[in-house]
N, C-alpha and C. Protein backbone atom coordinates (compact mmCIF):
# COMPACT_ATOMS: atom_id res chain seq x y z
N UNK A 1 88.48 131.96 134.82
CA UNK A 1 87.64 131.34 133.82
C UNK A 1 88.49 130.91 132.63
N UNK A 2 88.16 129.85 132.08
CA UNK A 2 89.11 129.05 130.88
C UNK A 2 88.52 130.12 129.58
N UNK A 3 89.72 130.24 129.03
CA UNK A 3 89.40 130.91 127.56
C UNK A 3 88.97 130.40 126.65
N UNK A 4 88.12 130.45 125.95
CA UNK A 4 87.63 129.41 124.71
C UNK A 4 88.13 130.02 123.07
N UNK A 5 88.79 128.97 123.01
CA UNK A 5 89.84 129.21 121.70
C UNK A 5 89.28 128.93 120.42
N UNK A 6 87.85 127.95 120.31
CA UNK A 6 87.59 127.84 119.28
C UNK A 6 86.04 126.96 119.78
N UNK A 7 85.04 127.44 119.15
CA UNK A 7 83.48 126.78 118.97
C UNK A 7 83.23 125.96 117.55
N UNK A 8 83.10 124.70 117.65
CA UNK A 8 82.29 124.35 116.30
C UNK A 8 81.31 123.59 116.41
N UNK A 9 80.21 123.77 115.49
CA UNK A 9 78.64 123.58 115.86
C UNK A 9 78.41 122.52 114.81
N UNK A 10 77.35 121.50 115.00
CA UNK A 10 76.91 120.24 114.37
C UNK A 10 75.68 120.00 114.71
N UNK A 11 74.72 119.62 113.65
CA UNK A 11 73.45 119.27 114.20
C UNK A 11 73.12 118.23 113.47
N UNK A 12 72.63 117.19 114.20
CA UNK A 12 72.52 115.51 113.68
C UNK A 12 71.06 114.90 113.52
N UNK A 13 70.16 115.11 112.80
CA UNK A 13 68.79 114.45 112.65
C UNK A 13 69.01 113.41 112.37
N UNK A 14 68.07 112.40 112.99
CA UNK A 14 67.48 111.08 112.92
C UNK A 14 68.87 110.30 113.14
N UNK A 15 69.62 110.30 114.06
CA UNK A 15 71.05 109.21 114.62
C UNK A 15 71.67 109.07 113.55
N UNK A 16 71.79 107.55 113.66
CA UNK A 16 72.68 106.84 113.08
C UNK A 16 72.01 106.28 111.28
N UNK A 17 70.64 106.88 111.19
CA UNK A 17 70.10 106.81 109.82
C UNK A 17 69.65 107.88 109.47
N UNK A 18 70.57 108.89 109.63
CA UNK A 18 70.18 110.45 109.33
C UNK A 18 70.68 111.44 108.75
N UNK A 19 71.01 112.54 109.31
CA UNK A 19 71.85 113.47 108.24
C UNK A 19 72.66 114.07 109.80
N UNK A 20 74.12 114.43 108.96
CA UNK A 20 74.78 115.42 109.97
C UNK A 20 74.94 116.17 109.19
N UNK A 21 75.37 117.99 109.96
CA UNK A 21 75.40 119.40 109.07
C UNK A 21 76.52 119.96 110.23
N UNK A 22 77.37 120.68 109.69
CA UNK A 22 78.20 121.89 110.36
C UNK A 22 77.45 122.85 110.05
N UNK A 23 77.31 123.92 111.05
CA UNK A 23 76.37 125.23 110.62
C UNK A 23 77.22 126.16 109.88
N UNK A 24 78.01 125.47 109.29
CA UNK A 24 78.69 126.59 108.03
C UNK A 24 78.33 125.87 106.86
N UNK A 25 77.87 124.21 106.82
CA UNK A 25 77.51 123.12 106.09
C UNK A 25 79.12 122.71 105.23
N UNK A 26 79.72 122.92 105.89
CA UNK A 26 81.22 122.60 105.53
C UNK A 26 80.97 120.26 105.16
N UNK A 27 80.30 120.33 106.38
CA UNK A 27 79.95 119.12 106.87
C UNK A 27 78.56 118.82 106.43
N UNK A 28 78.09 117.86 105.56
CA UNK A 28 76.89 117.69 105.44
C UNK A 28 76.62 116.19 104.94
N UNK A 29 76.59 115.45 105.61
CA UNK A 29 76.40 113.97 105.30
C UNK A 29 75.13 113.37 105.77
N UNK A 30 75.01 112.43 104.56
CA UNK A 30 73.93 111.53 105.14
C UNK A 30 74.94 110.43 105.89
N UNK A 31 74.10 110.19 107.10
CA UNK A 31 74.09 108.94 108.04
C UNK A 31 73.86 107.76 107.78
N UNK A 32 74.61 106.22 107.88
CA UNK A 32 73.90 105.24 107.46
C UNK A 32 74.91 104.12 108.53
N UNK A 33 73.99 102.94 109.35
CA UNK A 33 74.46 102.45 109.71
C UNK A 33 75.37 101.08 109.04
N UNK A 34 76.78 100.94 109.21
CA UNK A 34 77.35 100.26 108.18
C UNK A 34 76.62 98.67 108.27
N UNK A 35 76.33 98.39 107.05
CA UNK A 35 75.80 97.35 106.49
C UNK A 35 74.24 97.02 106.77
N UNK A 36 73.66 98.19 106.31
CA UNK A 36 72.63 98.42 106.22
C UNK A 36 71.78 98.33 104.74
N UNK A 37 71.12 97.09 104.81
CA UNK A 37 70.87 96.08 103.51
C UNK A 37 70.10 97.48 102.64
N UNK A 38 70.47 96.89 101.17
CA UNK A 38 70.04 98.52 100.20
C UNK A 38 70.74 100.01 100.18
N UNK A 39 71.53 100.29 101.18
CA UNK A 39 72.57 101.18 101.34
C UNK A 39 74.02 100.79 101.27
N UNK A 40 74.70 99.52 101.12
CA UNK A 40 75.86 99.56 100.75
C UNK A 40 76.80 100.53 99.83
N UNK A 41 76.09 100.84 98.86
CA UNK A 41 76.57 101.40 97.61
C UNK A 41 76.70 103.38 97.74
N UNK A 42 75.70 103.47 98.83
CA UNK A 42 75.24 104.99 98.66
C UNK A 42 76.67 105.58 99.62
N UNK A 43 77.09 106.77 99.52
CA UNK A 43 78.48 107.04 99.92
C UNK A 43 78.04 108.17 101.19
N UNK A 44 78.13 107.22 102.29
CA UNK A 44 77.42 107.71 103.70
C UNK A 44 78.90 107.75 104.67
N UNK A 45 78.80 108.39 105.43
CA UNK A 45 79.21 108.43 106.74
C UNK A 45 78.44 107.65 107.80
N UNK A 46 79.36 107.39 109.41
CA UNK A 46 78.79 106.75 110.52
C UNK A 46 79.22 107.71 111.60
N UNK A 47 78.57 107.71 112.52
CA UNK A 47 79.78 108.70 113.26
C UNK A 47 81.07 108.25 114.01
N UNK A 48 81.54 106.69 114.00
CA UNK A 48 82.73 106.07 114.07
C UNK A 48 83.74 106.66 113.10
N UNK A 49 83.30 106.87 111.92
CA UNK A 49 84.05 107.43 110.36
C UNK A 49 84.10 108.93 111.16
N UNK A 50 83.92 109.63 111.47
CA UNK A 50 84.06 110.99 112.00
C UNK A 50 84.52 111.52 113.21
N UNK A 51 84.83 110.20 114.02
CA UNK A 51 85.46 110.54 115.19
C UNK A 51 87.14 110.25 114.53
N UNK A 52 87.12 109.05 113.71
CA UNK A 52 88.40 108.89 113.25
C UNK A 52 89.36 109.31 112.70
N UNK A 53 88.10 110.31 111.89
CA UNK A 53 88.93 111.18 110.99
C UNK A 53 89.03 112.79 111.95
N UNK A 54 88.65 113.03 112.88
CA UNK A 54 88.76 114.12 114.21
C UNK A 54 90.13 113.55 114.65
N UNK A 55 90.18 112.52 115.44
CA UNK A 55 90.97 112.19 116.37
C UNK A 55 92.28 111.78 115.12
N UNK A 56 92.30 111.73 114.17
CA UNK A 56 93.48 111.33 113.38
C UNK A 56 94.12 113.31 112.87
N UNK A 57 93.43 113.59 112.46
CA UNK A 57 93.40 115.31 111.91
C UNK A 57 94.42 115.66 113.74
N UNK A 58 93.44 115.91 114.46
CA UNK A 58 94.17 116.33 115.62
C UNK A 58 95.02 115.66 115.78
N UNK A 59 95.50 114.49 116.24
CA UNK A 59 96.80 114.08 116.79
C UNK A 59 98.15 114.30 116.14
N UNK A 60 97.97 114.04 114.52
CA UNK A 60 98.71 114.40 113.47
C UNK A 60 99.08 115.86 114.05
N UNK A 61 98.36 116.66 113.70
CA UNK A 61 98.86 118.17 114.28
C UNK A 61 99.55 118.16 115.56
N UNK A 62 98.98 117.79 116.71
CA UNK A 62 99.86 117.80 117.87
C UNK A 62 101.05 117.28 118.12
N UNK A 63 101.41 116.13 116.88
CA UNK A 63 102.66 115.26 117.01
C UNK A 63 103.53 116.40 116.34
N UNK A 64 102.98 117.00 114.99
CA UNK A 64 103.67 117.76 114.70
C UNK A 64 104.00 119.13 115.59
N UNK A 65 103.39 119.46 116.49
CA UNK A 65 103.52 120.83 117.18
C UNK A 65 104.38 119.96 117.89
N UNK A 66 104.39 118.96 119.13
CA UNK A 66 105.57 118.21 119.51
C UNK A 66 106.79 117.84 118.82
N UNK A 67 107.11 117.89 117.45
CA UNK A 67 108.06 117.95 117.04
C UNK A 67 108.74 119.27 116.80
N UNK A 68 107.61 120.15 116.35
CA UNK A 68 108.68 121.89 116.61
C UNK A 68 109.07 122.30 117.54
N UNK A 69 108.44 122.11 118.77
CA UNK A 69 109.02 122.13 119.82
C UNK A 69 110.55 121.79 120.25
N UNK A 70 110.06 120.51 119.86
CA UNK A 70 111.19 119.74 120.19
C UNK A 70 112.98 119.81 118.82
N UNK A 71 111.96 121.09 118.41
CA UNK A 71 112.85 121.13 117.16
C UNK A 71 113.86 120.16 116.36
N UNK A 72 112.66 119.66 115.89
CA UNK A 72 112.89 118.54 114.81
C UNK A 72 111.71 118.49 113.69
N UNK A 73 112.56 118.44 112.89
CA UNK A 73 111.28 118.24 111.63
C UNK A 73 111.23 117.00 111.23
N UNK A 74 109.96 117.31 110.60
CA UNK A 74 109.39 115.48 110.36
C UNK A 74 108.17 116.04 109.67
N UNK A 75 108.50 114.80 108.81
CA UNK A 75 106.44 114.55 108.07
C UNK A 75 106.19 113.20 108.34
N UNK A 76 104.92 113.65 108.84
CA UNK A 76 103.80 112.44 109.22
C UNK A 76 102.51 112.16 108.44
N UNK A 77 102.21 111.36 108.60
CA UNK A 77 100.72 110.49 108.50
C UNK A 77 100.48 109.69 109.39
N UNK A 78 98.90 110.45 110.12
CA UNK A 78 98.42 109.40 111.43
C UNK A 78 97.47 108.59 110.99
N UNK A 79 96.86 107.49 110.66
CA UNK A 79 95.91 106.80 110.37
C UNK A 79 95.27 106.21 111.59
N UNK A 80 94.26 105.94 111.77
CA UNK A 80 93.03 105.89 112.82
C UNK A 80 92.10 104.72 112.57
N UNK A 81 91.76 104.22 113.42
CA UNK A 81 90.68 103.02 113.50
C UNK A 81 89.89 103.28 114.82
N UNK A 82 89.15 103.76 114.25
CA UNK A 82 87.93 103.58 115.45
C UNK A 82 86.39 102.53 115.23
N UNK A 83 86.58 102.16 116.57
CA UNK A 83 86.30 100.49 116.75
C UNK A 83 84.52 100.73 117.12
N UNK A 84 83.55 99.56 117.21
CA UNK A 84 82.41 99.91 117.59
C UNK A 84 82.70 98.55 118.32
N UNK A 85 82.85 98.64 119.81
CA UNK A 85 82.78 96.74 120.34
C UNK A 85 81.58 96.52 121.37
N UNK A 86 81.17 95.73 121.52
CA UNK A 86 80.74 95.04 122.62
C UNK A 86 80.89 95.33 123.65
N UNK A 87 80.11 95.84 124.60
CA UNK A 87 80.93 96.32 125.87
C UNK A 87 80.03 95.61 127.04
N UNK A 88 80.99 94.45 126.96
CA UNK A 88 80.92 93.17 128.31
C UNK A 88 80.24 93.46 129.41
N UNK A 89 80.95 94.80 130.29
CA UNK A 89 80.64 95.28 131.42
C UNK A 89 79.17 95.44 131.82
N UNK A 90 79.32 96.74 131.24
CA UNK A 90 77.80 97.59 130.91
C UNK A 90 76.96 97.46 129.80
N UNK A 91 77.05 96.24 129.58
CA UNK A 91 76.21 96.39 127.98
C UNK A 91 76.35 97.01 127.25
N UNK A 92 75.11 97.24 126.12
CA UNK A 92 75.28 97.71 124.60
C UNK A 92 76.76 97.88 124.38
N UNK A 93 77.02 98.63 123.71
CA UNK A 93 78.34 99.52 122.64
C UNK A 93 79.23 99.97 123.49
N UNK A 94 80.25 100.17 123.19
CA UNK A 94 81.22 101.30 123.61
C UNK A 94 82.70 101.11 121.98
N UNK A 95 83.21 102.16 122.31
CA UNK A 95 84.40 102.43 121.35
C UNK A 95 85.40 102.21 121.66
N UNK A 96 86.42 102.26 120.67
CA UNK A 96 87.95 101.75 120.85
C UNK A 96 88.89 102.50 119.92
N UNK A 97 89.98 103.19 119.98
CA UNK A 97 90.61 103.69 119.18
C UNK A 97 92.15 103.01 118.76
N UNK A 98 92.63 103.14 117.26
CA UNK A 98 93.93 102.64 117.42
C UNK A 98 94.33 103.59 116.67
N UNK A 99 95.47 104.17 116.89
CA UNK A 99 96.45 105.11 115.93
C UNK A 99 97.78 105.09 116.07
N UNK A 100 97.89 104.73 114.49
CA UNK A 100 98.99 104.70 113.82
C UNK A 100 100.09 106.13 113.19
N UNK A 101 101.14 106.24 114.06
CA UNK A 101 101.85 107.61 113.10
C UNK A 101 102.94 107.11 112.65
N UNK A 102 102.62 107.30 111.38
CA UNK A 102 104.38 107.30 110.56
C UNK A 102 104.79 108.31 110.47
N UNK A 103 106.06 108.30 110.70
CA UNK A 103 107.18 109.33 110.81
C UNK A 103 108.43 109.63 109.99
N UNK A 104 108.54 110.69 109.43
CA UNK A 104 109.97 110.72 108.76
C UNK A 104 110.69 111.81 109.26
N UNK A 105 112.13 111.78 109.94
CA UNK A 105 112.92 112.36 110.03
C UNK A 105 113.46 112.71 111.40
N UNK A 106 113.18 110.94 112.43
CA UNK A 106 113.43 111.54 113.53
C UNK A 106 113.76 109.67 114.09
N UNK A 107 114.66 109.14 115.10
CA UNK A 107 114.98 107.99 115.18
C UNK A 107 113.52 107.12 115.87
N UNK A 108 114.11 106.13 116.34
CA UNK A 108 112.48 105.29 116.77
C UNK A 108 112.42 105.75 118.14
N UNK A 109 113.57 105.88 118.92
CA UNK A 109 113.18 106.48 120.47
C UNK A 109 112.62 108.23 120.26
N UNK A 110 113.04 109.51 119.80
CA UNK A 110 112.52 110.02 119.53
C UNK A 110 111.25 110.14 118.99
N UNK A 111 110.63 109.25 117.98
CA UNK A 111 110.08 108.98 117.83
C UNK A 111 108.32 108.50 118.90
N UNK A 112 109.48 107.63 119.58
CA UNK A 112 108.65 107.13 120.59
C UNK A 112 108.55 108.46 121.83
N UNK A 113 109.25 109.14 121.93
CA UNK A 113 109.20 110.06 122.84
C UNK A 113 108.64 110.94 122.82
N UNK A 114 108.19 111.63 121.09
CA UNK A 114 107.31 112.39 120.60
C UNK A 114 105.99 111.80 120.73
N UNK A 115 105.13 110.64 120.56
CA UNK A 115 104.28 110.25 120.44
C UNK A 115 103.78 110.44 121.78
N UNK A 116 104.43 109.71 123.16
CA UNK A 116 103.98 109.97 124.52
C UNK A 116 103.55 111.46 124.75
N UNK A 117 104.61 112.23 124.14
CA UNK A 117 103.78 113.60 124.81
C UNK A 117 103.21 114.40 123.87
N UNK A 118 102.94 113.60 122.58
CA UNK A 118 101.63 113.97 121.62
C UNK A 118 100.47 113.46 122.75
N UNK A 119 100.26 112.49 122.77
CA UNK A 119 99.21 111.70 123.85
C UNK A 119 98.87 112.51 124.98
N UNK A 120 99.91 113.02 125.50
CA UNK A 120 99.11 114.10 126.75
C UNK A 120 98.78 115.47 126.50
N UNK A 121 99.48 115.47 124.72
CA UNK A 121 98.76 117.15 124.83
C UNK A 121 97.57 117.07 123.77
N UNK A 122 97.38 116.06 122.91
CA UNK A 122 96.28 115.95 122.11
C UNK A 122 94.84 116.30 122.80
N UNK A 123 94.11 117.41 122.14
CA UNK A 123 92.72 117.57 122.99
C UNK A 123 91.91 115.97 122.86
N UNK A 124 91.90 115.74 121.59
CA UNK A 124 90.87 114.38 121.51
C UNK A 124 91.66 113.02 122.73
N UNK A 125 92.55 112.92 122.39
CA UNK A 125 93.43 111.95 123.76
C UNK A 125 93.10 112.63 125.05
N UNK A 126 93.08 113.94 125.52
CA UNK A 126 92.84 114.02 126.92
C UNK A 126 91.23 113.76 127.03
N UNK A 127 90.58 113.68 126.25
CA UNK A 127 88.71 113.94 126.17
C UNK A 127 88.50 112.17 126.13
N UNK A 128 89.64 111.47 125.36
CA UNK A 128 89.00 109.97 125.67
C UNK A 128 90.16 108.90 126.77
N UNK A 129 90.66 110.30 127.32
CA UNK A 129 91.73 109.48 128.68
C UNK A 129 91.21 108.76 129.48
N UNK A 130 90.76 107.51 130.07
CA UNK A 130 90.37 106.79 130.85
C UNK A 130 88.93 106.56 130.26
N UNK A 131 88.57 107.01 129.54
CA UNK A 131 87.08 106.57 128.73
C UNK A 131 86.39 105.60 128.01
N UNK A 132 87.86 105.30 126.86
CA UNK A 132 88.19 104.24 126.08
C UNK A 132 89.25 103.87 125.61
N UNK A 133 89.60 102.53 124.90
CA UNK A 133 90.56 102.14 125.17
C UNK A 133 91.51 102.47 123.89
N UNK A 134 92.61 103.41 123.48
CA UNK A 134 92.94 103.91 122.73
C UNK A 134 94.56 103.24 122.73
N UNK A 135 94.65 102.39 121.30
CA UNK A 135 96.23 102.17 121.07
C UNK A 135 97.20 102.86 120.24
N UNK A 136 98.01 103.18 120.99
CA UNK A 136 99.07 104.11 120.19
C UNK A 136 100.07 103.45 119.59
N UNK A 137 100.77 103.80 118.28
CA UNK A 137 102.14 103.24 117.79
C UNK A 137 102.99 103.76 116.71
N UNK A 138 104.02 104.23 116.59
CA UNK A 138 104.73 104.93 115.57
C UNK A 138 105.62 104.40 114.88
N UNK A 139 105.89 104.17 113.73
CA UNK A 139 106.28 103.82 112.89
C UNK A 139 107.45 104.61 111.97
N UNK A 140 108.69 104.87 112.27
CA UNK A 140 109.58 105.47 111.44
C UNK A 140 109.76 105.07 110.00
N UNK A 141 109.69 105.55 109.24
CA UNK A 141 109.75 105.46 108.00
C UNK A 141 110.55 106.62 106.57
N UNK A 142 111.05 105.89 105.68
CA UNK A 142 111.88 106.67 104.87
C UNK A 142 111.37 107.57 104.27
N UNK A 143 110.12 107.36 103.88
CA UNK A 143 109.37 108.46 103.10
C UNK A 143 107.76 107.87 103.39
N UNK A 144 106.74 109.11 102.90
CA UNK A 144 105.25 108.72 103.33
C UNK A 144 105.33 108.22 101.78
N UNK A 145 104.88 106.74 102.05
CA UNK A 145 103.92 106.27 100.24
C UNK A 145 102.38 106.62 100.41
N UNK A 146 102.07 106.84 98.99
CA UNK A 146 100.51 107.24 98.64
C UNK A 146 100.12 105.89 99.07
């Protein structure tokens, strides 16, 4: 039987014009679908905004656990775009991910070599492996700017 390393709980009333809660309420947002006339201004979440900021939080960490490993240090910043498109096939919706890691303190093939096997050990990358269409790319850089 698989060990379970960690549970976290969310409960979402009324979709995408509603409220989300962590049951510690760590998490507690109102819902609003973006560009939703009379709500521009009000400071909402979507759940595109929350997968992005999941799948950016995690990968960041795993690039970095792939770099201790690989014993090398480095500071990063992963930035994330998660997409809402059209989905041709099957109709309605489907998603799209792109992430960006900048890197300091390691060449561009390293670099690039860290990122591939961030990608196979990231939980959120193995959960949207063949699911959706997720672009990867790393970026070496001298220092992280604000």
């Amino acid at each position: 039987m698989t060990k379970t390393i960690l549970t976290s709980r969310a409960t979402a009333v009324g979709g995408r014009d509603g409220k989300v809660a962590s049951d510690d309420n760590v998490i507690n947002l109102d819902l609003v679908m973006p560009g939703t006339k009379g709500k521009e201004n009000i400071p909402t979440s979507n759940p595109e905004q929350l997968f992005a900021a999941g799948y950016a939080a995690c990968f960041d960490g795993a690039f970095n656990l792939m770099a201790r490993q690989a014993k090398k240090r480095v500071e990063t910043r992963t930035n994330s775009e998660v997409s809402l498109l059209e989905d041709e096939e099957a109709g309605g919706v489907k998603i799209a991910a792109k992430l960006v890691v900048e890197v300091v303190g390691v060449t561009e093939e390293e670099a690039q070599d860290l990122l591939e096997k961030t990608h196979q050990f990231c939980p959120y990358s193995k959960a949207t492996r063949g699911n959706i269409d997720v672009d990867l790319s790393v970026k070496v850089v001298e220092t992280l700017s604000n």
